[in-house]
PDB file of N, CA and C in Angstrom:
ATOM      1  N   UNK A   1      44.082  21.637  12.959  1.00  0.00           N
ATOM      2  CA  UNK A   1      45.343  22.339  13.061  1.00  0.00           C
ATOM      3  C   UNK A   1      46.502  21.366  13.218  1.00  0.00           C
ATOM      4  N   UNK A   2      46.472  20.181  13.946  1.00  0.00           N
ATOM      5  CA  UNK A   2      47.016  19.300  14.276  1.00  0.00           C
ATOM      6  C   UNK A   2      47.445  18.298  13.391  1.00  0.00           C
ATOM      7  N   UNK A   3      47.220  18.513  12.163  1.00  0.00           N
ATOM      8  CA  UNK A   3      47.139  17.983  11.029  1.00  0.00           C
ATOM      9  C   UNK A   3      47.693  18.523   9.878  1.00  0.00           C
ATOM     10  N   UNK A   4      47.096  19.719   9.973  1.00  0.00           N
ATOM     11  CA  UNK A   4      48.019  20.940   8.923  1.00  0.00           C
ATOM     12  C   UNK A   4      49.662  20.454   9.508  1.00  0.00           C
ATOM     13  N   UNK A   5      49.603  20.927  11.062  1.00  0.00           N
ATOM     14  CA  UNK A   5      51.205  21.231  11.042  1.00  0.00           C
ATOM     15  C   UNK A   5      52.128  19.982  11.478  1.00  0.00           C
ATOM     16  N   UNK A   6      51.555  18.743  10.958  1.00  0.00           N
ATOM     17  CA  UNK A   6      52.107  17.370  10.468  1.00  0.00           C
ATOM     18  C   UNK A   6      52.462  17.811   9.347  1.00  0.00           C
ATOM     19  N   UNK A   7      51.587  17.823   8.344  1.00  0.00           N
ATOM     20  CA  UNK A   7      51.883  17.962   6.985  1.00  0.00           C
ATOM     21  C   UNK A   7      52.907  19.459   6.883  1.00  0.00           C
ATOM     22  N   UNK A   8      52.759  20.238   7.272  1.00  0.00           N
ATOM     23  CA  UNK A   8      53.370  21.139   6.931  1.00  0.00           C
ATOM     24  C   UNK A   8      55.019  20.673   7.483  1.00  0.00           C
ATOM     25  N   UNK A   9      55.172  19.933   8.829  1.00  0.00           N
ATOM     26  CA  UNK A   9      56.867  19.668   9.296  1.00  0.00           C
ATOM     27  C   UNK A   9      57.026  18.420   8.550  1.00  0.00           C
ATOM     28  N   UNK A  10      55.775  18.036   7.455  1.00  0.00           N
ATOM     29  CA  UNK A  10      57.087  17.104   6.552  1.00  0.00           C
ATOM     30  C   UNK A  10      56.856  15.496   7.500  1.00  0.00           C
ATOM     31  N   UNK A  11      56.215  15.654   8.623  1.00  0.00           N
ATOM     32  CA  UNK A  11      55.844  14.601   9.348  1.00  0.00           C
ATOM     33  C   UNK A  11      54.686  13.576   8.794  1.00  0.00           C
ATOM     34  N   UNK A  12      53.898  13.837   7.580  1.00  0.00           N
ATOM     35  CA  UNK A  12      53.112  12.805   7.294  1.00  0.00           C
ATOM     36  C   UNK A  12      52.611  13.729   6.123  1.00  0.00           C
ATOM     37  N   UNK A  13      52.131  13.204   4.967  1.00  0.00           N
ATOM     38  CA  UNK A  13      52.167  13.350   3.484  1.00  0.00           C
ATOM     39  C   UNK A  13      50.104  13.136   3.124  1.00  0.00           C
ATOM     40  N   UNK A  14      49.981  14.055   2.860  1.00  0.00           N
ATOM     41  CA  UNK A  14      48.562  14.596   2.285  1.00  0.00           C
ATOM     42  C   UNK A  14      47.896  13.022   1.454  1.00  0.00           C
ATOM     43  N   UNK A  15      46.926  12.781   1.598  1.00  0.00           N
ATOM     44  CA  UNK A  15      46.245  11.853   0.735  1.00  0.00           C
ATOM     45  C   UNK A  15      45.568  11.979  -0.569  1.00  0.00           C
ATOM     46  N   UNK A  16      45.429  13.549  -0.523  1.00  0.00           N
ATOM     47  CA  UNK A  16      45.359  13.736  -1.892  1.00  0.00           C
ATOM     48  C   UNK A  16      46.218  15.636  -2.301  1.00  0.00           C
ATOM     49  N   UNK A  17      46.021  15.765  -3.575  1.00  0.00           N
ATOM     50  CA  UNK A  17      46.412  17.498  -3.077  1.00  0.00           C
ATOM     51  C   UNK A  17      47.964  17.536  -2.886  1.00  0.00           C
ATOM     52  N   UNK A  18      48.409  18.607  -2.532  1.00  0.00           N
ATOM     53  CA  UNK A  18      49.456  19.072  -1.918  1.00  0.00           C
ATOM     54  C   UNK A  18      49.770  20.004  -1.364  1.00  0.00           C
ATOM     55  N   UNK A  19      50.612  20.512  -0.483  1.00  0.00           N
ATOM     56  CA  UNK A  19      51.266  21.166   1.004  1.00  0.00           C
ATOM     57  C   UNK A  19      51.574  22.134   0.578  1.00  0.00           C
ATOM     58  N   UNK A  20      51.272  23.581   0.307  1.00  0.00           N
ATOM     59  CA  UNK A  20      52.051  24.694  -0.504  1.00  0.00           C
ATOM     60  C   UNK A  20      52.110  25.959   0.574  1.00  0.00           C
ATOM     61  N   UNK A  21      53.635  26.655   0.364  1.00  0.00           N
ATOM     62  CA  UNK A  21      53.600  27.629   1.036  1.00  0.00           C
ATOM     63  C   UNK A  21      54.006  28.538  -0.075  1.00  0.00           C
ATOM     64  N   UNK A  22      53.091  29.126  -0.318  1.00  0.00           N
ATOM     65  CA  UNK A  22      53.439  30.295  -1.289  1.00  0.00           C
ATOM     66  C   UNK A  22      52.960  29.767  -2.431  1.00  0.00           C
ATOM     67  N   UNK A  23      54.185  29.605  -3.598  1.00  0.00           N
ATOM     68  CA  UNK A  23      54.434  29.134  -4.907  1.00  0.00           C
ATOM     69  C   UNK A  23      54.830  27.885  -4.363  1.00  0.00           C
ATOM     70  N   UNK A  24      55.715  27.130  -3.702  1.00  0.00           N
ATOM     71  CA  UNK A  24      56.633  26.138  -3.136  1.00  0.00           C
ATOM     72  C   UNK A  24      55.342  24.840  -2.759  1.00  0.00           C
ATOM     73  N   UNK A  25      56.087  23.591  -3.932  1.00  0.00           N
ATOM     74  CA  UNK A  25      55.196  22.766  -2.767  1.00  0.00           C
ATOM     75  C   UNK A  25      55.764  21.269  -2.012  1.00  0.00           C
ATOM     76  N   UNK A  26      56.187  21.646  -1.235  1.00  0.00           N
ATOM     77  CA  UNK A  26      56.740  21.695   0.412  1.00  0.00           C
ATOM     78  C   UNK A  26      57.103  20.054   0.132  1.00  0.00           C
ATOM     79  N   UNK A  27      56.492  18.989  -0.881  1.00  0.00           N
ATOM     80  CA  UNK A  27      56.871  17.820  -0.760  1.00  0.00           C
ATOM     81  C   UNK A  27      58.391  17.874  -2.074  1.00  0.00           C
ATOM     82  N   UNK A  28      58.400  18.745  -2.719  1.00  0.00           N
ATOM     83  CA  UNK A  28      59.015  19.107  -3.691  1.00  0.00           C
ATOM     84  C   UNK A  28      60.442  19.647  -2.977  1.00  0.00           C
ATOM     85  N   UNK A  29      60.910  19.994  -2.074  1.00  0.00           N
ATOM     86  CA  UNK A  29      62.268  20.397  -0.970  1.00  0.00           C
ATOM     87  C   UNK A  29      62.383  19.659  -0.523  1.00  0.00           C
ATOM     88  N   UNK A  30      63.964  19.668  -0.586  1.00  0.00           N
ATOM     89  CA  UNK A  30      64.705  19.136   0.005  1.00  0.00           C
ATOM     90  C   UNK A  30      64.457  20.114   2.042  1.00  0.00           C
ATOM     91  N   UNK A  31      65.237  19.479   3.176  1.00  0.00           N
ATOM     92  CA  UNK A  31      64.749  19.713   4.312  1.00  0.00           C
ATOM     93  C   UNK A  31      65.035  20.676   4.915  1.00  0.00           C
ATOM     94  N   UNK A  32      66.486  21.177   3.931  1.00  0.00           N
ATOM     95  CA  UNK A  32      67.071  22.598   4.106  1.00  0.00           C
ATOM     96  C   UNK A  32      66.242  23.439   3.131  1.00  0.00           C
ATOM     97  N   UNK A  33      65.258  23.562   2.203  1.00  0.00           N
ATOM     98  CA  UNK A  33      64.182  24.092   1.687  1.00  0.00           C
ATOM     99  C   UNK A  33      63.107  24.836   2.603  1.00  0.00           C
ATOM    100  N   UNK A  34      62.500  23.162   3.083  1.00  0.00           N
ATOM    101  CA  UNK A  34      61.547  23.347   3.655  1.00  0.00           C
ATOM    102  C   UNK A  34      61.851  24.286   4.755  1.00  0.00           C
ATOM    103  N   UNK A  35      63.025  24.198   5.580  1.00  0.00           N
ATOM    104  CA  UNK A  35      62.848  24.528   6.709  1.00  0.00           C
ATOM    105  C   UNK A  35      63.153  26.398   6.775  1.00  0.00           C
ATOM    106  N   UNK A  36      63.905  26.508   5.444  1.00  0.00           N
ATOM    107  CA  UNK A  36      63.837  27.865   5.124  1.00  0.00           C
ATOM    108  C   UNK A  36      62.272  28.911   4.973  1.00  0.00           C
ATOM    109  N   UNK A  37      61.453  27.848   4.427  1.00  0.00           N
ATOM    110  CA  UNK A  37      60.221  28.779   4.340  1.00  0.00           C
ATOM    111  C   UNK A  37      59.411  28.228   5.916  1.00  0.00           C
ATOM    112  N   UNK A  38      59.399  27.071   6.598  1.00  0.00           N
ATOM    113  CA  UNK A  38      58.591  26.703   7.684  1.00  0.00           C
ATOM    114  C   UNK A  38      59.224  26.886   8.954  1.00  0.00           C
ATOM    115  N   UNK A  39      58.455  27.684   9.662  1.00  0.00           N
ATOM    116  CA  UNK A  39      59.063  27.545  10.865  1.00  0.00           C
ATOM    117  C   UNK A  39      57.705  26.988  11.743  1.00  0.00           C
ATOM    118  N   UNK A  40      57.801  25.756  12.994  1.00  0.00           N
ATOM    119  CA  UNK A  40      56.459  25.933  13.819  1.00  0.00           C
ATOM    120  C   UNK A  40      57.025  25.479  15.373  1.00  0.00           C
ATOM    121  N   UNK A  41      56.091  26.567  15.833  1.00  0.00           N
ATOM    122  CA  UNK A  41      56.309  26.606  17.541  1.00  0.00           C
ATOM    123  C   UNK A  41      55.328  25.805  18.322  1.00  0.00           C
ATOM    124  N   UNK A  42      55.459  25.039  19.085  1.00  0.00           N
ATOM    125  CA  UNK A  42      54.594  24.318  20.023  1.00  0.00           C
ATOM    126  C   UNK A  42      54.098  25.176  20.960  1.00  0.00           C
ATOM    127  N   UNK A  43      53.345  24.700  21.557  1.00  0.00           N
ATOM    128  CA  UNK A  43      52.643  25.448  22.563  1.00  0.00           C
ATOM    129  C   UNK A  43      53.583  24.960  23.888  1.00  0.00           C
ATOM    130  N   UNK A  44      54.214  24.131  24.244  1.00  0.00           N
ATOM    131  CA  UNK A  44      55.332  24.144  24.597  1.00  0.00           C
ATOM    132  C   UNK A  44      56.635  24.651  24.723  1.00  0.00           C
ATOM    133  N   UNK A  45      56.965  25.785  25.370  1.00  0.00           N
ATOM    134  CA  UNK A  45      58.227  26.806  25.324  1.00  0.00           C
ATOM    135  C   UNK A  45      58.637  26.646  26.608  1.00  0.00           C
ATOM    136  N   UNK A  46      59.863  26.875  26.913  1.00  0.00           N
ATOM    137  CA  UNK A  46      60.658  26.610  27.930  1.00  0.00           C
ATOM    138  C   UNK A  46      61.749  28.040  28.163  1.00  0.00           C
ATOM    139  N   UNK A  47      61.572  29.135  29.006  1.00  0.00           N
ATOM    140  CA  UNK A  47      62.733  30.134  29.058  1.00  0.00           C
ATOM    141  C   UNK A  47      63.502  29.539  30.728  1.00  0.00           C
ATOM    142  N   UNK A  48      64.792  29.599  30.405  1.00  0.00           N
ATOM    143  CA  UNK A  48      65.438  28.854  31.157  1.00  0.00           C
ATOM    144  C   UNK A  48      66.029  30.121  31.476  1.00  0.00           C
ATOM    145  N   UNK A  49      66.509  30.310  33.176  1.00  0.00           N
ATOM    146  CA  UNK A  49      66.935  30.868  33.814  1.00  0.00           C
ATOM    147  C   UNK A  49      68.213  31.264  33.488  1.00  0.00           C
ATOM    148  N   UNK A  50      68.517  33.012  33.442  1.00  0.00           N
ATOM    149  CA  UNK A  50      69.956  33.382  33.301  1.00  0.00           C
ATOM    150  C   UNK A  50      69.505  34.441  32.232  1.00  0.00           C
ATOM    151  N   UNK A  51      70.423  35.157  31.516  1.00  0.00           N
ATOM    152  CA  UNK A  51      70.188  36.285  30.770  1.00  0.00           C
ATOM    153  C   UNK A  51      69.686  35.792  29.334  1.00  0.00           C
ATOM    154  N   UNK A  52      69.096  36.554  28.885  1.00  0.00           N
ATOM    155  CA  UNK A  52      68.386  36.347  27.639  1.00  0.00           C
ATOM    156  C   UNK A  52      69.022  35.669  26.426  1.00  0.00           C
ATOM    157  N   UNK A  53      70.449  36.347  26.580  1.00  0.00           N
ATOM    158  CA  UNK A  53      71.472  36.024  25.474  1.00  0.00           C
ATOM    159  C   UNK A  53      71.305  34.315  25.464  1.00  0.00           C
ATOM    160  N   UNK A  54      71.654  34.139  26.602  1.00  0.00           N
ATOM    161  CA  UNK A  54      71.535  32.560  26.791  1.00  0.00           C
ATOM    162  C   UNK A  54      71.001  31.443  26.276  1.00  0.00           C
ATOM    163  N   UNK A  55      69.840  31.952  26.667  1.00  0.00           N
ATOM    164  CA  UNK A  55      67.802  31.149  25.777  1.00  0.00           C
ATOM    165  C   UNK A  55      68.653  31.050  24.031  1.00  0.00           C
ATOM    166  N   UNK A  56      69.086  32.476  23.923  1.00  0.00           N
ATOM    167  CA  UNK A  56      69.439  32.598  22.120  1.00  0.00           C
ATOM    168  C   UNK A  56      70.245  31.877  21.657  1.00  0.00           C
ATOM    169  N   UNK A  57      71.217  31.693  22.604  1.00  0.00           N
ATOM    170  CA  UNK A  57      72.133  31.063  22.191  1.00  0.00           C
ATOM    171  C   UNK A  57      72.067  29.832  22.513  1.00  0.00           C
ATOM    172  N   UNK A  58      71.212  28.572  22.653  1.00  0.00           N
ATOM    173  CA  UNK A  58      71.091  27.494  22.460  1.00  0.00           C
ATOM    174  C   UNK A  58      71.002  26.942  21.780  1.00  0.00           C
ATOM    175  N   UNK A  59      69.862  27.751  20.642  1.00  0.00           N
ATOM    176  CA  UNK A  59      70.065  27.519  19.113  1.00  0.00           C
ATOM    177  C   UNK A  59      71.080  27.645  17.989  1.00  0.00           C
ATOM    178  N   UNK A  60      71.257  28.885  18.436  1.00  0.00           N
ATOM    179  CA  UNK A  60      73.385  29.580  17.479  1.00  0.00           C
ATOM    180  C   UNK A  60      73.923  29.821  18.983  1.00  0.00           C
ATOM    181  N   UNK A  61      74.817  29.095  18.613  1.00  0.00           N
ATOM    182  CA  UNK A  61      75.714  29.222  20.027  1.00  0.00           C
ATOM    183  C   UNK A  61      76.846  30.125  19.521  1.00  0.00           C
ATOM    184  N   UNK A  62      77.012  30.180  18.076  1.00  0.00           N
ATOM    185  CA  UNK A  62      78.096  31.461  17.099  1.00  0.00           C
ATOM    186  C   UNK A  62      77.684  33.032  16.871  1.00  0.00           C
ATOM    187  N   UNK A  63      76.449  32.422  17.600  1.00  0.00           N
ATOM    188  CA  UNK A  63      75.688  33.871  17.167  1.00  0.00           C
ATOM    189  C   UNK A  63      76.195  35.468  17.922  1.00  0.00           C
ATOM    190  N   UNK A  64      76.502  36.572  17.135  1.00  0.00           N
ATOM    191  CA  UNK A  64      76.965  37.619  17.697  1.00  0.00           C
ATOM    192  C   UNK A  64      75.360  38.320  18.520  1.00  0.00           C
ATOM    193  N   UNK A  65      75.920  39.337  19.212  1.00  0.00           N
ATOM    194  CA  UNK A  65      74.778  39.934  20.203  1.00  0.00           C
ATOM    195  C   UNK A  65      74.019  40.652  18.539  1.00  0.00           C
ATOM    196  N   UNK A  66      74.687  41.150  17.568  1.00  0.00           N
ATOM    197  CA  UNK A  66      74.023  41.715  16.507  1.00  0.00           C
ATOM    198  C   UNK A  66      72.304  41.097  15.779  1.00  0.00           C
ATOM    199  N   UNK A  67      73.409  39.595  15.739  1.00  0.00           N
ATOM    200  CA  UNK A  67      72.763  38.550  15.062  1.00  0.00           C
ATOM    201  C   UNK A  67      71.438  38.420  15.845  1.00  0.00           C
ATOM    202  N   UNK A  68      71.784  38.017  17.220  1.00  0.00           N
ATOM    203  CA  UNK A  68      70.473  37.911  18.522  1.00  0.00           C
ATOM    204  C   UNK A  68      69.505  39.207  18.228  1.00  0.00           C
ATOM    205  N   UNK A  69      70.085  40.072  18.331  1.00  0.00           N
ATOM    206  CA  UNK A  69      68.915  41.315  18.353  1.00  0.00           C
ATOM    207  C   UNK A  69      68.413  41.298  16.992  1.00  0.00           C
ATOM    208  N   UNK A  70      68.793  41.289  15.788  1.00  0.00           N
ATOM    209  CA  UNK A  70      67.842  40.959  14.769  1.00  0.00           C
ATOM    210  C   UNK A  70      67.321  40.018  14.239  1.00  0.00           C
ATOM    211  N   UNK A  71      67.577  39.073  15.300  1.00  0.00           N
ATOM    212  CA  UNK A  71      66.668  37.791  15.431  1.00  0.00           C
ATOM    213  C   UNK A  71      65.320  38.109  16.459  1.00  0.00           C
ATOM    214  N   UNK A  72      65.109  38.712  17.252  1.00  0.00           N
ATOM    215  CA  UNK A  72      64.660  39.366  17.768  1.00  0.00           C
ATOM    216  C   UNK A  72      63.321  40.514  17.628  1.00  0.00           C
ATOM    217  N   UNK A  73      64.046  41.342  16.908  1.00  0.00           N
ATOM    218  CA  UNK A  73      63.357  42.669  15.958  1.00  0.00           C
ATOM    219  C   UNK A  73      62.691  41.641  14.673  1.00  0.00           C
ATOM    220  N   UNK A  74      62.904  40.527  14.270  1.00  0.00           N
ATOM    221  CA  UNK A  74      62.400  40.014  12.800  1.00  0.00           C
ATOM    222  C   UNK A  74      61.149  39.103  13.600  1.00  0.00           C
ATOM    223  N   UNK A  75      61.304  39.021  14.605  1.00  0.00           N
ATOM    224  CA  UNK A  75      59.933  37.868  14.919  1.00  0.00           C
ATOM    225  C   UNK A  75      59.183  39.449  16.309  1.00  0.00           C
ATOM    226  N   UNK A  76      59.503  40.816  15.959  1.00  0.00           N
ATOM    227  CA  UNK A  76      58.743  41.427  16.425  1.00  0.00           C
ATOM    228  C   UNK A  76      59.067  42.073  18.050  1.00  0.00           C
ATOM    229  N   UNK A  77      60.115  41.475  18.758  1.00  0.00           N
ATOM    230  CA  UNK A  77      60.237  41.087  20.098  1.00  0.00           C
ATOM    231  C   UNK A  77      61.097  42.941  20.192  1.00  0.00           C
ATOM    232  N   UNK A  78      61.546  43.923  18.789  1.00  0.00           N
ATOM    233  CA  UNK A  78      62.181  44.328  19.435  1.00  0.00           C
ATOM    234  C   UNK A  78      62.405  45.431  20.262  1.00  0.00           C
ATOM    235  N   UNK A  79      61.253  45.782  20.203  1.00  0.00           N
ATOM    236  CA  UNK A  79      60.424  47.337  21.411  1.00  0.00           C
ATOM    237  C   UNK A  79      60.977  46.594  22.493  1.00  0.00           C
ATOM    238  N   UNK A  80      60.096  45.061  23.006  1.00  0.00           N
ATOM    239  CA  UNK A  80      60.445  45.073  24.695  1.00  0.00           C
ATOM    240  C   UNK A  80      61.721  44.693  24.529  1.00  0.00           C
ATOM    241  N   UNK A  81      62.591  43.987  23.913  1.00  0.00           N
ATOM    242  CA  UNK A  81      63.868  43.910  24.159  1.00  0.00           C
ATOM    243  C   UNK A  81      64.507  45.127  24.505  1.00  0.00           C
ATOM    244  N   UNK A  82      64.607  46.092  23.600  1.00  0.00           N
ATOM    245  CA  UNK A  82      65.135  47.396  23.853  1.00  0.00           C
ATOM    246  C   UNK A  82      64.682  47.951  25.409  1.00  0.00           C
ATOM    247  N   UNK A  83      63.778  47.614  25.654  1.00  0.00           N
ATOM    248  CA  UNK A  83      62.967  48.609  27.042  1.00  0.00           C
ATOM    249  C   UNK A  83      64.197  47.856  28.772  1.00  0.00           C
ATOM    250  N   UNK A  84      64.688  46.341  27.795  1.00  0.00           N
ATOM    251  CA  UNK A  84      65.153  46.141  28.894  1.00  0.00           C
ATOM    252  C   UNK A  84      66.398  46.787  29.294  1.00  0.00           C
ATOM    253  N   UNK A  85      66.025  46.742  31.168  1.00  0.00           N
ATOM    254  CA  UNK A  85      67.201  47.129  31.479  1.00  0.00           C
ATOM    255  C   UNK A  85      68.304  46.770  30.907  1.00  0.00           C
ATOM    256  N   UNK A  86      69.349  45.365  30.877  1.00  0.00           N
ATOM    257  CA  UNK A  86      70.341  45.644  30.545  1.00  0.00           C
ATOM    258  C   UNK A  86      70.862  44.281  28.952  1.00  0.00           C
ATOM    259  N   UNK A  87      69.378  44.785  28.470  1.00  0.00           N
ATOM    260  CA  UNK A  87      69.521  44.347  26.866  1.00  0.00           C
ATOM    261  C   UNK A  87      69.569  42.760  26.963  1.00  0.00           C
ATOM    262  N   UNK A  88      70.543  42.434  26.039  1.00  0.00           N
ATOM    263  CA  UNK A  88      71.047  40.785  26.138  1.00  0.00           C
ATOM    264  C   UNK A  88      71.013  40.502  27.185  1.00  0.00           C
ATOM    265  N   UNK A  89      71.674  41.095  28.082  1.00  0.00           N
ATOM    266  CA  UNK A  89      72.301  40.462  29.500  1.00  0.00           C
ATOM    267  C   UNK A  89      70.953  40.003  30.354  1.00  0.00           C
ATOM    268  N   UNK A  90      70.130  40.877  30.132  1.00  0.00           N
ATOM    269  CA  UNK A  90      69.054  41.168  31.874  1.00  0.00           C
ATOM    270  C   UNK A  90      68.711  39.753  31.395  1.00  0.00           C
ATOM    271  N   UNK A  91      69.034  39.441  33.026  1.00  0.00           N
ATOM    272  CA  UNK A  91      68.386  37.699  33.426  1.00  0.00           C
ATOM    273  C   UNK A  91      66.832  37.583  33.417  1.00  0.00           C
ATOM    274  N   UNK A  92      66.074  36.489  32.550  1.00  0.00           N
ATOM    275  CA  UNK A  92      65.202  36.109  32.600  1.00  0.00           C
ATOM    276  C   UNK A  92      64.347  35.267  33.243  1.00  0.00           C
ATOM    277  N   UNK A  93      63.258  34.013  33.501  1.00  0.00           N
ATOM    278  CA  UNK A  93      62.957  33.062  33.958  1.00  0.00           C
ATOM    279  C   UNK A  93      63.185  33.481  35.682  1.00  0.00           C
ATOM    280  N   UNK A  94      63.028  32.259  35.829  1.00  0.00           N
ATOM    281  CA  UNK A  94      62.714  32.507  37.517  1.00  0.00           C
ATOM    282  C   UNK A  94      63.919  33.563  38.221  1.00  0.00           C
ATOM    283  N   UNK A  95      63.752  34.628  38.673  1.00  0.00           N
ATOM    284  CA  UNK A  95      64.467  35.233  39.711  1.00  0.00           C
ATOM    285  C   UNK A  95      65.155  36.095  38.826  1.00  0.00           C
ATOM    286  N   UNK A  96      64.426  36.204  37.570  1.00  0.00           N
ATOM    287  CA  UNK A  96      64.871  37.718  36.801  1.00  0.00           C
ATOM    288  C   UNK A  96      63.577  38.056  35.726  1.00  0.00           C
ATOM    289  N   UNK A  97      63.498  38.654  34.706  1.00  0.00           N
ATOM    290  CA  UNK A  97      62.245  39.523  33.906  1.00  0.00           C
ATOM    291  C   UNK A  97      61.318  38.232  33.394  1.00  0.00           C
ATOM    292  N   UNK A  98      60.784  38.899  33.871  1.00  0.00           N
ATOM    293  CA  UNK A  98      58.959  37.684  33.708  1.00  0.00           C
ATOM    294  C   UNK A  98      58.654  37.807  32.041  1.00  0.00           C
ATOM    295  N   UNK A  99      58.710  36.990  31.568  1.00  0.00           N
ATOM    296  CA  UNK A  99      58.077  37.188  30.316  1.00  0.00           C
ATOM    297  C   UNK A  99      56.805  36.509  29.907  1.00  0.00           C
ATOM    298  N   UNK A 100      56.337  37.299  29.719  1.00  0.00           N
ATOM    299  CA  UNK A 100      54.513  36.899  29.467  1.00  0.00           C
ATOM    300  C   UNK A 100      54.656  35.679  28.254  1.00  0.00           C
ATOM    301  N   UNK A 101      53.471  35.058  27.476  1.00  0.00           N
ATOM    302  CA  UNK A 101      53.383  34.051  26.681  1.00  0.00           C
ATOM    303  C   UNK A 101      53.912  34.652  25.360  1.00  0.00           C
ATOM    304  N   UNK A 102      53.261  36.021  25.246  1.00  0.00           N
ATOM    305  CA  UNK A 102      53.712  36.323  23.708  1.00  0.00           C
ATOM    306  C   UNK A 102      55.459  36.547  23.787  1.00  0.00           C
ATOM    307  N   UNK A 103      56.158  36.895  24.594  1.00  0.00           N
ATOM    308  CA  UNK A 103      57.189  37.213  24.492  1.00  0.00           C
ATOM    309  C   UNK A 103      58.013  36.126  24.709  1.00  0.00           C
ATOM    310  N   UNK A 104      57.345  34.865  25.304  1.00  0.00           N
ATOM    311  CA  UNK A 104      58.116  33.662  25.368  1.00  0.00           C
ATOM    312  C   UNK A 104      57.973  33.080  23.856  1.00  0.00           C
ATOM    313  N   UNK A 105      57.183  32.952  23.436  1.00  0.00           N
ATOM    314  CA  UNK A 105      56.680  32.684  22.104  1.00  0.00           C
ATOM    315  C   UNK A 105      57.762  33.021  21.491  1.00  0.00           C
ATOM    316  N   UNK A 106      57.578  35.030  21.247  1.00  0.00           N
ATOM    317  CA  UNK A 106      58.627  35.163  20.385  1.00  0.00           C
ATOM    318  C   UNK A 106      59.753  35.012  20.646  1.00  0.00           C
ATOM    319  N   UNK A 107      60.701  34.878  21.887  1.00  0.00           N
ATOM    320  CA  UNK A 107      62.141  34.162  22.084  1.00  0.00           C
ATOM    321  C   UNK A 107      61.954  33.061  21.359  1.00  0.00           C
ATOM    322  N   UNK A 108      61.264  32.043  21.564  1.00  0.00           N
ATOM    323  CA  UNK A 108      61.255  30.264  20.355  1.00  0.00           C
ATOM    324  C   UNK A 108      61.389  30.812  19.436  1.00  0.00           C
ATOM    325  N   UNK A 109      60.461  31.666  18.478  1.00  0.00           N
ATOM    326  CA  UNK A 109      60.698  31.429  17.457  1.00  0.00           C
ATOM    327  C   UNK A 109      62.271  32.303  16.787  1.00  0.00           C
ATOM    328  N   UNK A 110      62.546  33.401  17.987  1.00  0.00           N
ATOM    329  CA  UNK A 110      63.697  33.827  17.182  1.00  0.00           C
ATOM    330  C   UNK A 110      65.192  32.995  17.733  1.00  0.00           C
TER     331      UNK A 110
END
């Protein structure tokens, strides 16, 4: 696995063969290409204390609350988002809503 997702972030180049996602093959893009079809999450995630919006906005800091929630709903997150009390806002991480692994997960990836 550890190997695939070298080759797949473009971090080290197949010895024979090639890297394909789909039709696309991945040595063939440019990095704004690649990164359009690849996304990969470490097993390493970090939700940092304060409201949810927050976590989101580290990545798009331009991002509207619209943008966040269907960033959100597209990697799956958006039943429990909705369930929360007070949406974007409700504080997360230590000393606000516990979020289990899958739901930390899906905050990274959205």
């Amino acid at each position: 696995k550890t190997t695939l997702a070298a080759l797949v972030a473009g971090i080290g180049t197949p010895q024979a063969g090639s890297v394909r996602v789909g039709p696309a093959d991945l040595a063939e893009l440019d990095e704004a290409g690649a990164r359009a079809l690849v996304s990969i999450l470490t097993q390493e995630t970090h939700v940092f204390s304060g409201p949810l919006a927050d976590d989101l906005r580290l990545a798009a800091p331009e991002a509207t609350d619209a943008e966040l929630l269907d960033a959100l709903r597209t990697v799956g997150a958006g039943q429990w988002v909705d369930a929360l009390p007070d949406g974007l806002d409700t504080p997360v991480g230590e000393g606000g809503e516990r979020l289990d692994v899958t739901k930390v997960a899906q905050l990274a990836l959205a």
